[in-house]
N, C-alpha and C. Protein backbone atom coordinates (compact mmCIF):
# COMPACT_ATOMS: atom_id res chain seq x y z
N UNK A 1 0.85 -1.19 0.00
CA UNK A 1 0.00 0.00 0.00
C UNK A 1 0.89 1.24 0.00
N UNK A 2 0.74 2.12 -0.97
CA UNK A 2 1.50 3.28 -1.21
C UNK A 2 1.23 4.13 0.17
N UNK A 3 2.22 4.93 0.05
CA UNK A 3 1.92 6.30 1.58
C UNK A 3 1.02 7.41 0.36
N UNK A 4 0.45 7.32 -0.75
CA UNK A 4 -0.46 8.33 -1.26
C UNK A 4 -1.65 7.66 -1.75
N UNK A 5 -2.03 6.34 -1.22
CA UNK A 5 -3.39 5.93 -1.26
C UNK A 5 -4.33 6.57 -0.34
N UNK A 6 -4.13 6.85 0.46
CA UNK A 6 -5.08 7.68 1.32
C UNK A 6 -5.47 9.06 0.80
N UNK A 7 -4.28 9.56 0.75
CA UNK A 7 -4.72 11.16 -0.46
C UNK A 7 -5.19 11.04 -1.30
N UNK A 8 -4.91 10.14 -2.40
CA UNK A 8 -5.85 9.91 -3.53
C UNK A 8 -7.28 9.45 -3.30
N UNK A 9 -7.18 8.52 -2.15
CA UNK A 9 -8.69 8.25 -1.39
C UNK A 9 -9.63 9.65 -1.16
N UNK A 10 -9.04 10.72 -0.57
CA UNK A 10 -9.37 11.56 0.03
C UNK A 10 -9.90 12.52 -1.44
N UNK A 11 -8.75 12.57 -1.79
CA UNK A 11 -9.14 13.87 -3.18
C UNK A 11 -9.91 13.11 -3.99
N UNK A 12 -9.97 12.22 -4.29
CA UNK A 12 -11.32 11.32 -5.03
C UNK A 12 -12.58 11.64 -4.83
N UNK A 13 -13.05 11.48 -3.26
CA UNK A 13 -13.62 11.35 -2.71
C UNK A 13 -14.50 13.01 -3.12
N UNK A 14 -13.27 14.25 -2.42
CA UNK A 14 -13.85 15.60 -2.84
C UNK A 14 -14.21 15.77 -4.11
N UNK A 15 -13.64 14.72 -4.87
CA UNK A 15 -13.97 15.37 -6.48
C UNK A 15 -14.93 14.97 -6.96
N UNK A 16 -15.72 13.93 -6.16
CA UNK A 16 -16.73 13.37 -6.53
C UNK A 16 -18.03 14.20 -6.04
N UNK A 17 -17.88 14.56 -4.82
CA UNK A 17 -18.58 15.12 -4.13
C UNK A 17 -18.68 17.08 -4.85
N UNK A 18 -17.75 17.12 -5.29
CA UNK A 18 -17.51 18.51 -5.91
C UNK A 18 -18.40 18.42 -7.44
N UNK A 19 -18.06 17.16 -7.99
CA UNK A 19 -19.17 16.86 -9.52
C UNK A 19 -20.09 16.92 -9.27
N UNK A 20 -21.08 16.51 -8.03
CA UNK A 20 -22.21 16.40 -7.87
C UNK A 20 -22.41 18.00 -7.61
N UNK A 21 -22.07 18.41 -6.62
CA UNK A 21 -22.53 20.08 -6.79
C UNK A 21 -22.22 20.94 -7.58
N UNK A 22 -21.31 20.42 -8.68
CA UNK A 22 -21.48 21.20 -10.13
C UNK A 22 -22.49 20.85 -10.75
N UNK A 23 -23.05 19.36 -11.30
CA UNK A 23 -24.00 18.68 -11.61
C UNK A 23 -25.24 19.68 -11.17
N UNK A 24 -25.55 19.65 -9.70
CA UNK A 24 -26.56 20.47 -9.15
C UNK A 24 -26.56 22.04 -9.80
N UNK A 25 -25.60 22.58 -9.50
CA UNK A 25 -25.63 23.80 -10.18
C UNK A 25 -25.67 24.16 -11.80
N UNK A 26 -25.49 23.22 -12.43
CA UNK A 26 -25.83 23.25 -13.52
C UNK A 26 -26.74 23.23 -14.14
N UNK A 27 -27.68 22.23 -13.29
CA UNK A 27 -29.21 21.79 -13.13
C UNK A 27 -30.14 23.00 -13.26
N UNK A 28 -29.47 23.80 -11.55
CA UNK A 28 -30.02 24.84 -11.61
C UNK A 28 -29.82 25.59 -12.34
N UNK A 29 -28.80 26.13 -13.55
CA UNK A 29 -28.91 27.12 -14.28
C UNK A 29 -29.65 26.95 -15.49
N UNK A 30 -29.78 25.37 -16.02
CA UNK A 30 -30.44 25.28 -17.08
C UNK A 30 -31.81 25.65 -16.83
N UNK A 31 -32.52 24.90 -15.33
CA UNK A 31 -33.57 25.41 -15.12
C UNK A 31 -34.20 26.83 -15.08
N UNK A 32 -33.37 27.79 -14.67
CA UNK A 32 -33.39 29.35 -14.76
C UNK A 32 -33.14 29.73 -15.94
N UNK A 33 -32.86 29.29 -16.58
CA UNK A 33 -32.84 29.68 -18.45
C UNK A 33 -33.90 29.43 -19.06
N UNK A 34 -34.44 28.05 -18.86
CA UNK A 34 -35.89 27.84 -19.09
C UNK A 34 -36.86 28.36 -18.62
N UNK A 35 -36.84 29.01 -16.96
CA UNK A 35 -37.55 29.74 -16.97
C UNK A 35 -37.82 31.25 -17.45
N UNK A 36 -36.67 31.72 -17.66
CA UNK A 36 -36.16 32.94 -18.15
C UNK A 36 -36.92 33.13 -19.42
N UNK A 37 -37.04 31.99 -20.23
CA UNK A 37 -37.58 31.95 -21.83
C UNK A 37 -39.00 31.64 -21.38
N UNK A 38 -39.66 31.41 -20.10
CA UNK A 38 -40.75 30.82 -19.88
C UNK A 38 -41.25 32.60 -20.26
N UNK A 39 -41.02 33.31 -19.34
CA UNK A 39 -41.03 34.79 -18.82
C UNK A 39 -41.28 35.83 -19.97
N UNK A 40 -40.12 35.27 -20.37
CA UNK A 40 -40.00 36.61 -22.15
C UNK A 40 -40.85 36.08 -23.03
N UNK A 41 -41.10 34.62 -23.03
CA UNK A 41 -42.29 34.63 -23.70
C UNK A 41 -43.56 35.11 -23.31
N UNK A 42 -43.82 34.91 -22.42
CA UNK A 42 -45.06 35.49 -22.11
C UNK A 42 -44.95 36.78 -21.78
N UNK A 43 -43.91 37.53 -21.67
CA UNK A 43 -43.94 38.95 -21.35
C UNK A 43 -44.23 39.50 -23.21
N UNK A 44 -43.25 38.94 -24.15
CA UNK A 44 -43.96 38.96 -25.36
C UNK A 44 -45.35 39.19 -25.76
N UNK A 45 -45.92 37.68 -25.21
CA UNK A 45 -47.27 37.29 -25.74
C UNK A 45 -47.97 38.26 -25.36
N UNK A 46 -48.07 39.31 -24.09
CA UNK A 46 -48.63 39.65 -23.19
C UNK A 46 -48.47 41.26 -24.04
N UNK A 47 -47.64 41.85 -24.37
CA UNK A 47 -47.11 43.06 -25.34
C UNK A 47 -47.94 42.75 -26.14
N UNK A 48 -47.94 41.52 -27.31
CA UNK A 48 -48.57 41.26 -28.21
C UNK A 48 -50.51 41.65 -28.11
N UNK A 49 -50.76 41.37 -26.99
CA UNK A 49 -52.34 41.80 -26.88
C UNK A 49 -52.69 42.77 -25.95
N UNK A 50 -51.93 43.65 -25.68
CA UNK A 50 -51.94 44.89 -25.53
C UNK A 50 -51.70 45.84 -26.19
N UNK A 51 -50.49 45.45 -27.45
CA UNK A 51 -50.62 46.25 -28.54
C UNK A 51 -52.05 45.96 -29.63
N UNK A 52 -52.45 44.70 -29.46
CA UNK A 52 -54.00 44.19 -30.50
C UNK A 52 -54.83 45.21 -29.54
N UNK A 53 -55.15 45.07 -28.00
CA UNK A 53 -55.91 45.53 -27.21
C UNK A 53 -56.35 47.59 -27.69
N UNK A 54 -55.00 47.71 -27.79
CA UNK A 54 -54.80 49.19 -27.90
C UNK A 54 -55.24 49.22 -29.50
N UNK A 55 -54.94 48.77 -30.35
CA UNK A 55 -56.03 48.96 -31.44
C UNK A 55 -56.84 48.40 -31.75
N UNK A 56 -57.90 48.65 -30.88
CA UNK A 56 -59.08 47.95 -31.06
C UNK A 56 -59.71 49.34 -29.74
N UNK A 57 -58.84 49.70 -29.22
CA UNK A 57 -59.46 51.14 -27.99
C UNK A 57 -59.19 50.33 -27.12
N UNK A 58 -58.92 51.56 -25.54
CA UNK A 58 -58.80 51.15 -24.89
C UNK A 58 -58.81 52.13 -23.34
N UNK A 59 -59.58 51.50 -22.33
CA UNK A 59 -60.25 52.69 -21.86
C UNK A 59 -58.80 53.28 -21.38
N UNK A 60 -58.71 54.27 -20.70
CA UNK A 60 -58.01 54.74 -19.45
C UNK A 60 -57.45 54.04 -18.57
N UNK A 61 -58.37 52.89 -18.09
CA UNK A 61 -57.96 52.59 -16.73
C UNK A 61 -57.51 50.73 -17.44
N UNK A 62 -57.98 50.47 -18.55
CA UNK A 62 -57.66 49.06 -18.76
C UNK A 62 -56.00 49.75 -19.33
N UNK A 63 -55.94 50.87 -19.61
CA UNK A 63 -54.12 50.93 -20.49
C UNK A 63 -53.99 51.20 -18.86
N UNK A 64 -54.06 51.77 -17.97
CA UNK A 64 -53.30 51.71 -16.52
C UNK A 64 -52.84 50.50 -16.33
N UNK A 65 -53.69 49.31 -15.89
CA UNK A 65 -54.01 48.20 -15.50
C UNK A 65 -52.78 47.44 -16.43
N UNK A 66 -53.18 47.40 -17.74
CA UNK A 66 -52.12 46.90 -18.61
C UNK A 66 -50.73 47.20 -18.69
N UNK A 67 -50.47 48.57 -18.34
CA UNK A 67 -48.73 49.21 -18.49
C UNK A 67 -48.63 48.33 -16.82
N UNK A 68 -49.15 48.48 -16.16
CA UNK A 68 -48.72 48.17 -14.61
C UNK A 68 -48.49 46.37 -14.53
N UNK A 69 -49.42 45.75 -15.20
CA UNK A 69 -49.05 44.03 -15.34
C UNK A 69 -47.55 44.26 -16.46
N UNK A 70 -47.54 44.90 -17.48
CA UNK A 70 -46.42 44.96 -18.05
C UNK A 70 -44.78 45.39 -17.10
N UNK A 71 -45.35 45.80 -16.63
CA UNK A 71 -43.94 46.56 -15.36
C UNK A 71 -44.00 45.45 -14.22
N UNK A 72 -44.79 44.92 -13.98
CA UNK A 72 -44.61 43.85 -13.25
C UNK A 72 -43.93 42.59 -13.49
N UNK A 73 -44.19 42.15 -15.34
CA UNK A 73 -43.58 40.96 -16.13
C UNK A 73 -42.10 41.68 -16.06
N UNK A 74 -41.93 42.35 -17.06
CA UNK A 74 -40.66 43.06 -16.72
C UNK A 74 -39.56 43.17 -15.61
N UNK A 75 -40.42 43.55 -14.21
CA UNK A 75 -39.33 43.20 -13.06
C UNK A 75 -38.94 41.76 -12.84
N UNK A 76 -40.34 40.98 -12.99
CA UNK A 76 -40.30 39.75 -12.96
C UNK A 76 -39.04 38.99 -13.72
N UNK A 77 -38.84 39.71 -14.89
CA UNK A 77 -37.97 39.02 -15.71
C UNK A 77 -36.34 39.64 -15.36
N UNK A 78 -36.29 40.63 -14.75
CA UNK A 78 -35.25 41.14 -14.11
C UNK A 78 -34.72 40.36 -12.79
N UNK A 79 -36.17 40.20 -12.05
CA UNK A 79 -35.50 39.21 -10.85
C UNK A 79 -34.70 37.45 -11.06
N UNK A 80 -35.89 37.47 -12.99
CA UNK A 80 -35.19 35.89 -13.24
C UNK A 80 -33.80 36.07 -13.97
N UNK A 81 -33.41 37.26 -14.45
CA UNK A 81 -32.34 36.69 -15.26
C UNK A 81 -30.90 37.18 -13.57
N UNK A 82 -31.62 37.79 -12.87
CA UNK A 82 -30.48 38.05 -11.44
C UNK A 82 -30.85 36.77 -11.42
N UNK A 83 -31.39 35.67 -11.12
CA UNK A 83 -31.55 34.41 -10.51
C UNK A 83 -30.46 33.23 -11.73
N UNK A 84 -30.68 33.64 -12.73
CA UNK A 84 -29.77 33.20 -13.84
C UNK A 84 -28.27 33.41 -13.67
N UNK A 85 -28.38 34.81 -13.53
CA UNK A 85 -26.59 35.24 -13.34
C UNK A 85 -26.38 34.28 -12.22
N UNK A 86 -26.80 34.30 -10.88
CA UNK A 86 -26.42 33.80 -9.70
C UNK A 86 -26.37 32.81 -10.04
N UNK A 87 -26.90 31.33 -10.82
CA UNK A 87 -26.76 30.05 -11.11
C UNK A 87 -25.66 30.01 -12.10
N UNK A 88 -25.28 30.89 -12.70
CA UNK A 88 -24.23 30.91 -13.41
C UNK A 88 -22.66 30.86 -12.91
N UNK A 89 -22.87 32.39 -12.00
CA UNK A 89 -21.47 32.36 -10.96
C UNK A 89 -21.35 30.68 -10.32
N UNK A 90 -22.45 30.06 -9.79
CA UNK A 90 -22.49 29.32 -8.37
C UNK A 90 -21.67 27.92 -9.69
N UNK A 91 -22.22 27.68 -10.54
CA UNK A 91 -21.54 27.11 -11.55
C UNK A 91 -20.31 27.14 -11.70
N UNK A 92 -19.91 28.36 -12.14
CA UNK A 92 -18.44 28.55 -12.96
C UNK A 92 -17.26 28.41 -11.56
N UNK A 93 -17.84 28.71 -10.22
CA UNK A 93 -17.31 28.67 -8.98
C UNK A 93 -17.13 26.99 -8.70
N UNK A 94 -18.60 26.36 -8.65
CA UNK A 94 -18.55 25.00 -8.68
C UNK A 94 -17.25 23.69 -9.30
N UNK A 95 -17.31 24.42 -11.19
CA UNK A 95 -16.31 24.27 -11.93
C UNK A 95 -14.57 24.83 -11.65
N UNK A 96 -14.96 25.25 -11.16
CA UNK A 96 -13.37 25.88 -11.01
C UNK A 96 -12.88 25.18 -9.75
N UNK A 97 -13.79 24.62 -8.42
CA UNK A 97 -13.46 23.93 -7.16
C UNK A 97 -12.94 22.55 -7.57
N UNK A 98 -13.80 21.96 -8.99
CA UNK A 98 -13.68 20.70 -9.39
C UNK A 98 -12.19 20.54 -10.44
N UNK A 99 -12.11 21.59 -11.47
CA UNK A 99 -10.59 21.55 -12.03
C UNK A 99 -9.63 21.64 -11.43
N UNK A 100 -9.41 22.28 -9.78
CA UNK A 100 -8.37 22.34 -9.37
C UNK A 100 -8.69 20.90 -8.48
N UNK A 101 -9.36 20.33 -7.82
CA UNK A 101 -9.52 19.17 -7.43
C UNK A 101 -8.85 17.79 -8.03
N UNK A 102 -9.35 18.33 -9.45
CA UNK A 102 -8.77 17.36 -10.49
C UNK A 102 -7.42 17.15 -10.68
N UNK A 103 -7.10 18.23 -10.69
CA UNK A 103 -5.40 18.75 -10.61
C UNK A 103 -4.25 18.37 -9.63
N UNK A 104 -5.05 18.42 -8.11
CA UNK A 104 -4.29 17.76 -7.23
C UNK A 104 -4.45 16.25 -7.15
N UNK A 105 -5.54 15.77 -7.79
CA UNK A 105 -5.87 14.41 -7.51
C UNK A 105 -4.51 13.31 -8.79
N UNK A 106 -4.45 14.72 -9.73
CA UNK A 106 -3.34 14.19 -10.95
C UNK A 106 -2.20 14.04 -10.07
N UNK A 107 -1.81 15.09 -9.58
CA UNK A 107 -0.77 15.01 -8.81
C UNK A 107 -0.24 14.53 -7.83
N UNK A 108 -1.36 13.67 -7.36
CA UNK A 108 -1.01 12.37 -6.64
C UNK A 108 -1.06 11.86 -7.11
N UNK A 109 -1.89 11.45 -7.55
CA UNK A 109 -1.52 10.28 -8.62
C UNK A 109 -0.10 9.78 -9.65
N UNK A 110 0.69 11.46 -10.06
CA UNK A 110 1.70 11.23 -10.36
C UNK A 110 2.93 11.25 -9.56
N UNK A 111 2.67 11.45 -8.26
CA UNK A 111 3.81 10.89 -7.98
C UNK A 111 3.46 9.85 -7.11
N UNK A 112 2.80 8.74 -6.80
CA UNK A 112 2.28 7.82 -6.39
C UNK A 112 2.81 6.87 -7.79
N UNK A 113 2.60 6.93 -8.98
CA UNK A 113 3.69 6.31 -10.07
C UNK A 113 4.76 6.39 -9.71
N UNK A 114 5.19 7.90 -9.73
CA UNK A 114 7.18 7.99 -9.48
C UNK A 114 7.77 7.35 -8.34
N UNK A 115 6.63 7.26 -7.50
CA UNK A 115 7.43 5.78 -5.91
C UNK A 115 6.81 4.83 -6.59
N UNK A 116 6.31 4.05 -7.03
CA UNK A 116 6.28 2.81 -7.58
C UNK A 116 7.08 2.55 -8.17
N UNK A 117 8.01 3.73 -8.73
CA UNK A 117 9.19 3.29 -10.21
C UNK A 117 10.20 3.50 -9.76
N UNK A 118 10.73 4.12 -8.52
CA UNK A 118 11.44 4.07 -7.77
C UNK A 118 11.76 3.05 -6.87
N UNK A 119 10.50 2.40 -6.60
CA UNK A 119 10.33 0.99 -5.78
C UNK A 119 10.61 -0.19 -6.75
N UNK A 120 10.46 -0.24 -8.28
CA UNK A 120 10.38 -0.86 -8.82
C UNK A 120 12.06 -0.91 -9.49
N UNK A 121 12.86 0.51 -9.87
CA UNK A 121 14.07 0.42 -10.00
C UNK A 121 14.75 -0.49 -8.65
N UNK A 122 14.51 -0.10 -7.52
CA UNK A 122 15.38 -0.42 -6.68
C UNK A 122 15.27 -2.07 -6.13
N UNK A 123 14.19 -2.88 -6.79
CA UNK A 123 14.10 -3.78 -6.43
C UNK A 123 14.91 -4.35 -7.71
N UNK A 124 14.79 -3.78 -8.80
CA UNK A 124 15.27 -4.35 -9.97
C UNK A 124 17.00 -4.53 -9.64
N UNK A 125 17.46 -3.33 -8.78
CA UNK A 125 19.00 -3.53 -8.85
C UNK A 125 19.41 -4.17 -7.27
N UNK A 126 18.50 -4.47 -6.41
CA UNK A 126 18.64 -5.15 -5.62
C UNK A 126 18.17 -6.98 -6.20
N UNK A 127 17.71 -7.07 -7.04
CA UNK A 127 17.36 -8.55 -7.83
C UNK A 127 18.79 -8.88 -8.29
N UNK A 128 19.37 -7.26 -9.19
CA UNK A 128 20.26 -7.97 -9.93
C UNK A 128 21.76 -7.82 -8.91
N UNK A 129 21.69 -7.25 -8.20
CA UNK A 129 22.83 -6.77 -6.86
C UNK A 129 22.97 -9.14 -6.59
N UNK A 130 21.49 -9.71 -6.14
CA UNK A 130 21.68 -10.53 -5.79
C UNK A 130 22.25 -11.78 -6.67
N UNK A 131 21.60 -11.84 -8.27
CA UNK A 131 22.33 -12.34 -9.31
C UNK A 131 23.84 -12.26 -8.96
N UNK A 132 24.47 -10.85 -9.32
CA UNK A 132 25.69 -10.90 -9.42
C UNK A 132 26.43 -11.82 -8.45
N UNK A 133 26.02 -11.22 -7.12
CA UNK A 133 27.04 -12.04 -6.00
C UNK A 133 26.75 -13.56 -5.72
N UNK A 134 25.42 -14.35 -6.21
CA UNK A 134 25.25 -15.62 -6.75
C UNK A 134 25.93 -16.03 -7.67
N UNK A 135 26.23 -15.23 -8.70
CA UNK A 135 27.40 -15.81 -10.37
C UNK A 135 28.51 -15.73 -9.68
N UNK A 136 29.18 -14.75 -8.46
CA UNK A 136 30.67 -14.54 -8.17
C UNK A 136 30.99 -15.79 -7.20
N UNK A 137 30.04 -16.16 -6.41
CA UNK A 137 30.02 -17.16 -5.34
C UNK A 137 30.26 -17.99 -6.55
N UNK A 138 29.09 -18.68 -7.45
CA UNK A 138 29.36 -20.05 -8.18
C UNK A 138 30.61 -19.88 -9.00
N UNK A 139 31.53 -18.69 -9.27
CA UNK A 139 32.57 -18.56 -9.88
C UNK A 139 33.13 -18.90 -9.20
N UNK A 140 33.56 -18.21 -7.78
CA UNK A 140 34.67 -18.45 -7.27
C UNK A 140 34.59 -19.84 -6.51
N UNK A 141 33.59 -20.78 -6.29
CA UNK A 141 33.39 -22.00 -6.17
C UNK A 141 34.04 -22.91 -7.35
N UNK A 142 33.87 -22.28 -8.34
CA UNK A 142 34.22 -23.14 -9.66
C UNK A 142 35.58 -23.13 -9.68
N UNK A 143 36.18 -21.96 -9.34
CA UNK A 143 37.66 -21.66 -9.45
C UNK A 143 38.72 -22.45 -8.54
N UNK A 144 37.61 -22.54 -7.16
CA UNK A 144 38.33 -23.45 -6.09
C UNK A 144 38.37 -24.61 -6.43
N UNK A 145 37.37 -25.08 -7.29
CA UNK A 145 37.44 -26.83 -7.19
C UNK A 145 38.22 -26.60 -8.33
């Protein structure tokens, strides 16, 4: 067992946990986009028969009534696209916790290789350390008899 299985355990672990709340936040921004288009459409549709409304007449108090639901869609759509930006930041924040996550998790990972190949040189010249002085023994055995 390496001395960087546990870190890699560990940063795994955050990065997984970090995808899922990008995942989530992503969720949420698509959802606020859809609603966003829910909004402008109907703030559209809603223009659309108030401009038919207005030619066709329209008293006094129904164009009050109408500019005031219009200023209402309007903020409405102001509070959704602030609700958009904010799912956006919480995103790109999300994303950015998870690339550098990723980054350290590489980096154990690479040097968790470089002691394996270090472990793996040194066994190689301790294998062949033991060859040699096995061939010098059966030499100098051979030489005696």
């Amino acid at each position: 067992m390496s001395k960087f299985d546990l870190l890699i355990r560990l940063a795994q672990d955050k990065l997984d946990e970090t995808a899922k709340r990008m995942k989530q936040a992503q969720q949420a921004q698509t959802q606020a986009e859809a609603t966003l288009r829910q909004v402008d459409a109907f703030l559209a549709d809603y223009q659309q028969r108030v401009l038919h409304m207005a030619q066709r007449g329209l008293g006094v108090g129904q164009w009050r009534d109408a500019r005031l639901f219009l200023l209402k869609l309007e903020e409405a759509r102001q509070q959704q696209q602030h609700e958009l930006d904010r799912c956006v930041q919480r995103f790109l924040l999300e994303k950015q916790a998870w690339l550098g996550l990723r980054k350290q998790l590489k980096s154990y990972q690479v040097l968790q290789e470089r002691e394996a190949e270090r472990l793996s040189v040194r066994q190689r010249k301790a294998e062949q350390k033991q060859m040699d002085e096995f061939a010098a023994r059966i030499s100098s055995q051979d030489k005696a008899e």
